[in-house]
Protein backbone atom coordinates (compact mmCIF):
# COMPACT_ATOMS: atom_id res chain seq x y z
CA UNK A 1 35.48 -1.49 48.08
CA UNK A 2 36.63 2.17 47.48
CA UNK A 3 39.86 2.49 46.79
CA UNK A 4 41.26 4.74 49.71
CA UNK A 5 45.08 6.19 50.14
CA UNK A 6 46.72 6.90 53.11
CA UNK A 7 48.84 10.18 53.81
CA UNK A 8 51.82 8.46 51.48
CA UNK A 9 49.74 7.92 48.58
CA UNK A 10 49.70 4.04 49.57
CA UNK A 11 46.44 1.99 48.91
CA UNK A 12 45.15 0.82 52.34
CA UNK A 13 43.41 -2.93 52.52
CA UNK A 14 41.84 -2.95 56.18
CA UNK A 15 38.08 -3.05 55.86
CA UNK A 16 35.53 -0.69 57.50
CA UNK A 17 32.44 -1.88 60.23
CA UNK A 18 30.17 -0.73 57.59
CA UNK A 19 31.72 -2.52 54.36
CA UNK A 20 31.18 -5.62 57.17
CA UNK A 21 28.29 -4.80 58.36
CA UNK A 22 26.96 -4.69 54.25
CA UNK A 23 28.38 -7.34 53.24
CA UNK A 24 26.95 -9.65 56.57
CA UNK A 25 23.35 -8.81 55.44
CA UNK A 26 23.66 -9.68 52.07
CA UNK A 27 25.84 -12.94 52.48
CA UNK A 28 25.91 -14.02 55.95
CA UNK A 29 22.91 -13.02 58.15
CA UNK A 30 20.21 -15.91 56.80
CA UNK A 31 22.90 -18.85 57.58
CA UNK A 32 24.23 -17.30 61.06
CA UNK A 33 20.21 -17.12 61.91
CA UNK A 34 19.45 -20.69 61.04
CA UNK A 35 23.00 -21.59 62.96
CA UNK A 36 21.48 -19.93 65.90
CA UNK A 37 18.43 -22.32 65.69
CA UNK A 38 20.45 -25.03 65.45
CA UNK A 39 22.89 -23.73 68.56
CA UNK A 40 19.75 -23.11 70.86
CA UNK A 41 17.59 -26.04 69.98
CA UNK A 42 20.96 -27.83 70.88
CA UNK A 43 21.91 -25.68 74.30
CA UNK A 44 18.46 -26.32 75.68
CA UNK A 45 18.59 -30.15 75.84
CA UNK A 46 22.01 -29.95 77.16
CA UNK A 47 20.87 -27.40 79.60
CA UNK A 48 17.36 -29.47 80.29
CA UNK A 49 20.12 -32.63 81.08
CA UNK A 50 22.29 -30.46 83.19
CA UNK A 51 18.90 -29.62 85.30
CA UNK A 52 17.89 -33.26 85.40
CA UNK A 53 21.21 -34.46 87.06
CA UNK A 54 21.19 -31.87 89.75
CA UNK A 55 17.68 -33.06 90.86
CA UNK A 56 18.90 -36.49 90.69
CA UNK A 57 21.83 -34.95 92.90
CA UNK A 58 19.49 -32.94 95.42
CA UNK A 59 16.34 -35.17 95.45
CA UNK A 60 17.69 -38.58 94.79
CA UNK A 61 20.59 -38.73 97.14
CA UNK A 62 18.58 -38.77 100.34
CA UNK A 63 16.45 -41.12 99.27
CA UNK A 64 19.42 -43.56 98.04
CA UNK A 65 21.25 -42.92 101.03
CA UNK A 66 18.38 -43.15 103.93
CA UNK A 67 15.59 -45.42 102.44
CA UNK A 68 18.18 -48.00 101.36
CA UNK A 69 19.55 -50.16 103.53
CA UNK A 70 22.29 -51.54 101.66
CA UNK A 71 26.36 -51.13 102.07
CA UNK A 72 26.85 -47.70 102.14
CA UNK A 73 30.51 -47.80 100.45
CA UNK A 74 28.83 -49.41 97.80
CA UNK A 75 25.79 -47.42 97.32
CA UNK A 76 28.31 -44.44 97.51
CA UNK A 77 30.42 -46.44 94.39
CA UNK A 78 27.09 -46.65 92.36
CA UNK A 79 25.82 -43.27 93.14
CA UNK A 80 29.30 -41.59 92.28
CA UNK A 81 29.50 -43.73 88.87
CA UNK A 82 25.74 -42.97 87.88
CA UNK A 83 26.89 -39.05 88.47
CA UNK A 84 30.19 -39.36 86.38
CA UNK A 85 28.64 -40.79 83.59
CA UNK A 86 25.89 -38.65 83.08
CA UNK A 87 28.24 -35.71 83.60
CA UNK A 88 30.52 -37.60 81.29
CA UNK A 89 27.83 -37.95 78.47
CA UNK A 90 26.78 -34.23 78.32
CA UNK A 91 30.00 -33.28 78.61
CA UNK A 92 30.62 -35.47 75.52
CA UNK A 93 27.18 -34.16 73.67
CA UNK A 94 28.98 -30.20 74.50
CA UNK A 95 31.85 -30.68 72.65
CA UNK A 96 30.23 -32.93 69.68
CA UNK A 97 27.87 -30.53 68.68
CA UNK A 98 30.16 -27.99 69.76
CA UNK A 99 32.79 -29.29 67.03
CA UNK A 100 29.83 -29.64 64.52
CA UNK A 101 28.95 -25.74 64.53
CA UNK A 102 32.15 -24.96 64.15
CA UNK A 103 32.56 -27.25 61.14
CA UNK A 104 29.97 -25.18 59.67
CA UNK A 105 30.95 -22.10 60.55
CA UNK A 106 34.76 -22.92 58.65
CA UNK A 107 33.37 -24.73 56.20
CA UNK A 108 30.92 -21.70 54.80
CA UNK A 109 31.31 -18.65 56.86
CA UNK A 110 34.95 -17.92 56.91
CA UNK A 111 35.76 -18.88 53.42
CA UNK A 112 33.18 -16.33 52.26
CA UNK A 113 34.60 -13.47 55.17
CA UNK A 114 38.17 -14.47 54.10
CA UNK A 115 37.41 -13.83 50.00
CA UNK A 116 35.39 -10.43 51.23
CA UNK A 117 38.19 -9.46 53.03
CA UNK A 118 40.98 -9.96 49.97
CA UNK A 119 40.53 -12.24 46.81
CA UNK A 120 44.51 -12.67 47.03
CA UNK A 121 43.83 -14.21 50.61
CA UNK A 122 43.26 -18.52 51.04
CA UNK A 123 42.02 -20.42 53.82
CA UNK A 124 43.14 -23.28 55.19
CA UNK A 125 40.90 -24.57 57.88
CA UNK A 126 43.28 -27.82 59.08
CA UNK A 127 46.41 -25.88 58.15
CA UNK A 128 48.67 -23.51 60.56
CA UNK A 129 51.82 -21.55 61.05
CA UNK A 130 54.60 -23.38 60.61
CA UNK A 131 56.61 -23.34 63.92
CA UNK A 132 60.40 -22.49 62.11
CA UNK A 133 58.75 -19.46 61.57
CA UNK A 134 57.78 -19.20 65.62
CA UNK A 135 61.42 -20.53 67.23
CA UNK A 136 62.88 -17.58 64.55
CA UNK A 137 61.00 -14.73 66.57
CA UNK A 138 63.50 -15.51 69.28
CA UNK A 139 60.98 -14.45 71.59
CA UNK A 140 60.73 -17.29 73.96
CA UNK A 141 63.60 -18.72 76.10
CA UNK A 142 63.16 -22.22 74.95
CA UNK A 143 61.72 -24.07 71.48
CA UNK A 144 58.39 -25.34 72.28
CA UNK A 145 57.36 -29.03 72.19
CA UNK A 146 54.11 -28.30 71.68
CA UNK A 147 52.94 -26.51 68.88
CA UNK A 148 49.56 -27.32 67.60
CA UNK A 149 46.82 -24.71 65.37
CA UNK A 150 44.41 -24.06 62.71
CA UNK A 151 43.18 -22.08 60.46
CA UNK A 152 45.70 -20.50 58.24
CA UNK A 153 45.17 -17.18 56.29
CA UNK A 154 47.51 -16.45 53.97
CA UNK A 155 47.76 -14.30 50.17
CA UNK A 156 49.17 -11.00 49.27
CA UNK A 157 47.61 -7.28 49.21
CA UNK A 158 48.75 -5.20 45.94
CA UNK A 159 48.82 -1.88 44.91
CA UNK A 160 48.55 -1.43 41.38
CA UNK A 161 49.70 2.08 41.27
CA UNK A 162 52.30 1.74 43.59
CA UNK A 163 53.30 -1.99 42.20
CA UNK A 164 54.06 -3.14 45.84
CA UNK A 165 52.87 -6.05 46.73
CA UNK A 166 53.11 -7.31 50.30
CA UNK A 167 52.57 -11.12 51.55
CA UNK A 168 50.88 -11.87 54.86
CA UNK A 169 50.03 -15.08 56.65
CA UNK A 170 48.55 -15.47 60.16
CA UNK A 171 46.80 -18.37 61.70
CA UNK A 172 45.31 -19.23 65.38
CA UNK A 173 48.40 -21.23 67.48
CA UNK A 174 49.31 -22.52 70.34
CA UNK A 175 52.89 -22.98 71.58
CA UNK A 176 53.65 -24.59 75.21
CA UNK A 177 56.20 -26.26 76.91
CA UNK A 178 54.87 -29.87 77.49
CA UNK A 179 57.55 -31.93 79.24
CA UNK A 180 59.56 -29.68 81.87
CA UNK A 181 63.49 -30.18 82.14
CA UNK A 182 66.42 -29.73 85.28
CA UNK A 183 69.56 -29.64 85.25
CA UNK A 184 72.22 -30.78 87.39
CA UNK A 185 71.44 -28.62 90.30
CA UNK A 186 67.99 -29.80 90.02
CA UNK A 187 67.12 -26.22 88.46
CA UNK A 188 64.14 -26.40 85.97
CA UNK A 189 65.51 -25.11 82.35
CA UNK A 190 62.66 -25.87 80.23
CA UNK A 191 59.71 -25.52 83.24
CA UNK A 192 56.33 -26.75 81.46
CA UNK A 193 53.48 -24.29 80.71
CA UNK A 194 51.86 -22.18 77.28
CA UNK A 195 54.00 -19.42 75.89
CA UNK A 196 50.97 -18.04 73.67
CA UNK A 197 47.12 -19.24 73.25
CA UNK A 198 46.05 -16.78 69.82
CA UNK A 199 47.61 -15.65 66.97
CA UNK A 200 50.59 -15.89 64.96
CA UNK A 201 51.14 -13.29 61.88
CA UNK A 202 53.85 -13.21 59.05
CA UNK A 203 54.00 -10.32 56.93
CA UNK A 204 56.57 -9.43 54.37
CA UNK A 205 58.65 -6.03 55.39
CA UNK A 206 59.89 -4.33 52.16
CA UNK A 207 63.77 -4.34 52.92
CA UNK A 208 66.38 -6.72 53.94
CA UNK A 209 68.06 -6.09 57.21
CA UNK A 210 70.63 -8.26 56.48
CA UNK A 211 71.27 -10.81 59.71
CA UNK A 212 70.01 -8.15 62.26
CA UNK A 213 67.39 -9.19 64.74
CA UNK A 214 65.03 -6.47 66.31
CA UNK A 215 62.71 -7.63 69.34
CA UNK A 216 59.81 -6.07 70.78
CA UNK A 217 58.38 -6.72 73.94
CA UNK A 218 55.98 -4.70 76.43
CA UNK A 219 57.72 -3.72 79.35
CA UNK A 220 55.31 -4.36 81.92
CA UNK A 221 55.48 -8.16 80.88
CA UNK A 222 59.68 -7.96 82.84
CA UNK A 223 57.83 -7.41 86.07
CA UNK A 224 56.62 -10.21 86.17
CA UNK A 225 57.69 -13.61 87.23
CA UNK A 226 55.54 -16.05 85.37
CA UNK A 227 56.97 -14.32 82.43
CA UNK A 228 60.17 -13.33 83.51
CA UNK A 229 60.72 -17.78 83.33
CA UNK A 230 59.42 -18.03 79.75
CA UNK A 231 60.66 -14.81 77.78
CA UNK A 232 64.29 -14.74 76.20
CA UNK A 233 66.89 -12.62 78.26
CA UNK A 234 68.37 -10.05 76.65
CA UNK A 235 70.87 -7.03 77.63
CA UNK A 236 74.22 -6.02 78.39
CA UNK A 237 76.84 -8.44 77.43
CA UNK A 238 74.47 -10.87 75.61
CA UNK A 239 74.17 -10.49 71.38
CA UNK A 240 71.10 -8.48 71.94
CA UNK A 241 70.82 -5.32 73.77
CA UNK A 242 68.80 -2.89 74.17
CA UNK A 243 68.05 -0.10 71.94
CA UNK A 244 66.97 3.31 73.26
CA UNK A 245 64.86 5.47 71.39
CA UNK A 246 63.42 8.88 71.03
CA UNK A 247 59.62 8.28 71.30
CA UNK A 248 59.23 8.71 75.46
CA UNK A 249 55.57 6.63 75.08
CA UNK A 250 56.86 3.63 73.07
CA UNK A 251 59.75 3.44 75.45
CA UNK A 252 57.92 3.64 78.65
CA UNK A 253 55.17 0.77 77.10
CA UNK A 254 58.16 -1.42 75.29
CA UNK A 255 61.43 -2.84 75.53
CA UNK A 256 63.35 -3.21 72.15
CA UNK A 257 66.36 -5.30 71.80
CA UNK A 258 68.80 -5.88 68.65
CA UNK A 259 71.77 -7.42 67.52
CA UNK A 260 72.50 -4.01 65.52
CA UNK A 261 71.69 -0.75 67.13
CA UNK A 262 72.00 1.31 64.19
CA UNK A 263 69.49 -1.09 61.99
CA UNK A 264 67.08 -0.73 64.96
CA UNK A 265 66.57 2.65 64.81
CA UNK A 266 66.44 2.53 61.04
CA UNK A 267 63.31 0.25 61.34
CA UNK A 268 61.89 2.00 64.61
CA UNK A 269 61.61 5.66 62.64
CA UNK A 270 59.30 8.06 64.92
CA UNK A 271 56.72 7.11 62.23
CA UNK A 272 56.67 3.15 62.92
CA UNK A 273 57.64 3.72 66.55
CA UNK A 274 53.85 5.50 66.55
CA UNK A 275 52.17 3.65 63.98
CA UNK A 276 53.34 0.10 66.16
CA UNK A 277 51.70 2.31 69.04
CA UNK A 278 48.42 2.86 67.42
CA UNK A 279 48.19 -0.47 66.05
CA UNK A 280 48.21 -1.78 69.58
CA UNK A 281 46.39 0.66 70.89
CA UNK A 282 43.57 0.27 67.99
CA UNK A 283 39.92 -0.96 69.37
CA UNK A 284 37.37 -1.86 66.45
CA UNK A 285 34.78 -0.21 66.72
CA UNK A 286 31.45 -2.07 67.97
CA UNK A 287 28.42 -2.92 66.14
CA UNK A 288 26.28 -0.92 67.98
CA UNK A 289 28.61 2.26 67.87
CA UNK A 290 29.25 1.93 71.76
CA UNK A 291 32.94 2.56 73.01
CA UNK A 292 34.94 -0.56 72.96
CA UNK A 293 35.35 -2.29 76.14
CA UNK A 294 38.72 -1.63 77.50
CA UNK A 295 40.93 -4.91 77.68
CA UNK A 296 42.86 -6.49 80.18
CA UNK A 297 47.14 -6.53 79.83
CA UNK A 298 46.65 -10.46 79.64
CA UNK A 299 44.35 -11.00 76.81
CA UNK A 300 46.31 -8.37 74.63
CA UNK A 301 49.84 -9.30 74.71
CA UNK A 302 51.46 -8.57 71.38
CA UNK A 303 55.14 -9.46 70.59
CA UNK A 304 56.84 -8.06 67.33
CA UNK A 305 60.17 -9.69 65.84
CA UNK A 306 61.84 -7.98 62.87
CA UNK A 307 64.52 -10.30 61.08
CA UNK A 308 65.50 -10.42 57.52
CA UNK A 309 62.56 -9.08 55.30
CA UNK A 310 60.04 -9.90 57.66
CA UNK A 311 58.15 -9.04 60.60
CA UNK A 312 56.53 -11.09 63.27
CA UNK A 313 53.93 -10.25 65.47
CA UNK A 314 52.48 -12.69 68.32
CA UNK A 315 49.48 -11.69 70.06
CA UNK A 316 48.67 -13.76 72.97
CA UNK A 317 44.79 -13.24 73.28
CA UNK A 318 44.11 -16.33 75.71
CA UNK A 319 40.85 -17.54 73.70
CA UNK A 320 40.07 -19.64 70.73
CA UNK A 321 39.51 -17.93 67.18
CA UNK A 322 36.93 -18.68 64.26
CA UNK A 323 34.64 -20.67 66.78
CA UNK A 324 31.69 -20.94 68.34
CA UNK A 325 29.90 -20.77 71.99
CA UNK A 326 27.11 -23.36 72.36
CA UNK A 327 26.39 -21.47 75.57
CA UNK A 328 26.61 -18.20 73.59
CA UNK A 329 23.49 -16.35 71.48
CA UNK A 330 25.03 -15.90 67.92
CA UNK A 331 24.51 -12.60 66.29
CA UNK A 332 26.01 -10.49 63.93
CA UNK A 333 29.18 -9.49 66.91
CA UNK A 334 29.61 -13.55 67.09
CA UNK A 335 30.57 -12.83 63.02
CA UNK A 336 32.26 -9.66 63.59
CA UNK A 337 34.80 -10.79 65.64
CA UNK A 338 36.22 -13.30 62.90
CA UNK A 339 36.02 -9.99 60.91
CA UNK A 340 38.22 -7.97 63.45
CA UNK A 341 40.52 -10.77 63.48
CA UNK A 342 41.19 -11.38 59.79
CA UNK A 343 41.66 -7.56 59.69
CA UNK A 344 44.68 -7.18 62.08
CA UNK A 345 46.10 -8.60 59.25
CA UNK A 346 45.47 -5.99 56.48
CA UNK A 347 45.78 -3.21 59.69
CA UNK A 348 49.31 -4.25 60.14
CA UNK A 349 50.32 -3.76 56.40
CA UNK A 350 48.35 -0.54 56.49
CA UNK A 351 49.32 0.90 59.64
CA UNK A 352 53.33 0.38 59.58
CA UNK A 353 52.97 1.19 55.87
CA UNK A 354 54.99 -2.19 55.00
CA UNK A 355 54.54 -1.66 50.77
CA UNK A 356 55.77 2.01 51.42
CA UNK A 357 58.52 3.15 49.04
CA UNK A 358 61.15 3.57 50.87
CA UNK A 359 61.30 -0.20 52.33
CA UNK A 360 60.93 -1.79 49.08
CA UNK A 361 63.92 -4.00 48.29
CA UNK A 362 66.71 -3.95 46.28
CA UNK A 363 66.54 -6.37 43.43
């Protein structure tokens, strides 16, 4: 890995498709290839079961039904209970081997992508975010009581000229509301339902601001009502409110609201109010060199929390992370988008320039 500088003379960690794409032939492409052996040979005799229980469905009902002159009720019973449980057991076989190529794939791929990506990174297959961390974005009108994940990424990046050094930590998550809750009036307070299905990231911004609290939101997200119940309400006469700023385009695509308006716009410089604008905006490249896909509002919905020397960003994607498809060919993209993922990390250090000088704290 070249050692390249961004326009402040700070190193800059992402990774490139081709330093991937390099590194996947020399490491990862002969143990993805025998994976996708072992995912096919696997898919087919599910799929070859699936076909075998609709003919029992289309050929063997009639002749249950109109050669037999039994009880119907009870040849119903038997029919419906021969059809649930062969449902049931390939169901069953799905997720087994299901669960199986995904041990593999934690146990060898992403250990070696994760040590590729930064030798100051660990990974934690078992292990998540912890959820103080979560209930201090502030994001969410109520604490969760469910908050379940996996596989933590966590280390450092460090500049050796600059002598900044800048801790990270991310890891897939999911945070819902499990049991509902009215009050008096019979209004619900705490109604049931997910908050975010992806990924939760922790990285260490170089100055303390003290006990102010900066939230970012997209806008779009206020005209909604599914939302509207689940996000924190802030404004005019509560201890947030919100902050308006210069940059016309990360107004119109965000709502920012702080405790401290003055801190605010300290953090939100023009520079980070268009750096958190690109970041967002940012579509990795694909293997093949096409144009990335644009994506849909509800698989890309990033929230960003700054408190104390930190900042938060949630990204509700609406899909599992570091796993595999048994329905689903696996090629070098299946591999590439565990890449992409473990580089939003290193992006968001790189793009809002979080080791740059003029953060750095105080001692």
């Amino acid at each position: 890995m070249t050692d390249q500088r961004n326009k402040y003379g700070l190193k800059t960690f992402s990774r490139t498709k081709e330093e991937f794409v390099s590194f996947y032939e020399k490491e990862l492409k002969d143990f993805m290839m025998e994976l996708e052996v072992e995912r096919n040979t696997y898919w087919k005799t599910i799929r070859n079961q699936l076909i075998l229980v609709f003919l029992g469905l289309v050929i063997l009902l009639p002749v249950f039904f109109f050669f037999d002159q039994g009880d119907t009720f009870l040849k119903g019973i038997i029919y419906f209970n021969l059809c649930a449980f062969s449902l049931g057991y390939i169901a069953l076989t799905y997720t087994n081997r299901t669960k199986e190529l995904d041990g593999k794939v934690k146990d060898q791929v992403v250990p070696q992508l994760v040590e590729f990506m930064n030798p100051n990174f660990s990974y934690e297959a078992e292990k998540f975010m912890d959820k103080v961390d979560f209930d201090r974005t502030l994001i969410f009108r109520n604490k969760t009581d469910g908050f379940l994940g996996d596989d933590l990424i966590s280390g450092f990046v460090y500049d050796e000229e600059e002598e900044a050094q800048t801790k990270v930590s991310f890891s897939e998550i999911a945070a819902m509301n499990i049991h509902k809750s009215v009050n008096i009036k019979g209004e619900k307070v705490k109604p049931a339902g997910v908050y975010v299905n992806g990924l939760f990231f922790k990285a260490e911004f170089n100055k303390d601001f003290g006990k102010s609290i900066t939230i970012i939101k997209p806008r779009w997200l206020l005209g909604k009502r599914k939302y509207q119940k689940k996000l924190a309400r802030y404004g005019k006469g509560t201890p947030l409110e919100e902050v308006h700023l210069e940059n016309d385009e990360f107004m119109e695509e965000f709502i920012t609201h702080s405790n401290d308006q003055v801190q605010a716009r300290v953090i939100l410089q023009s520079d980070t109010m268009q750096n958190l604008l690109d970041y967002v905006h940012y579509r990795a490249e694909t293997i093949t060199g096409e144009k990335a896909k644009k994506r849909k509002k509800k698989f890309f919905i990033p929230y960003f929390t700054f408190r104390d020397h930190h900042i938060y960003l949630v990204l509700h994607t609406r899909k599992n992370h570091f796993n595999i498809l048994l329905h689903k060919k696996i090629t070098i993209d299946t591999t590439y988008d565990y890449f992409k993922d473990i580089n939003r990390s290193l992006r968001l250090i790189d793009d809002l320039n979080l080791n740059l000088d003029l953060y750095k704290k105080t001692s």
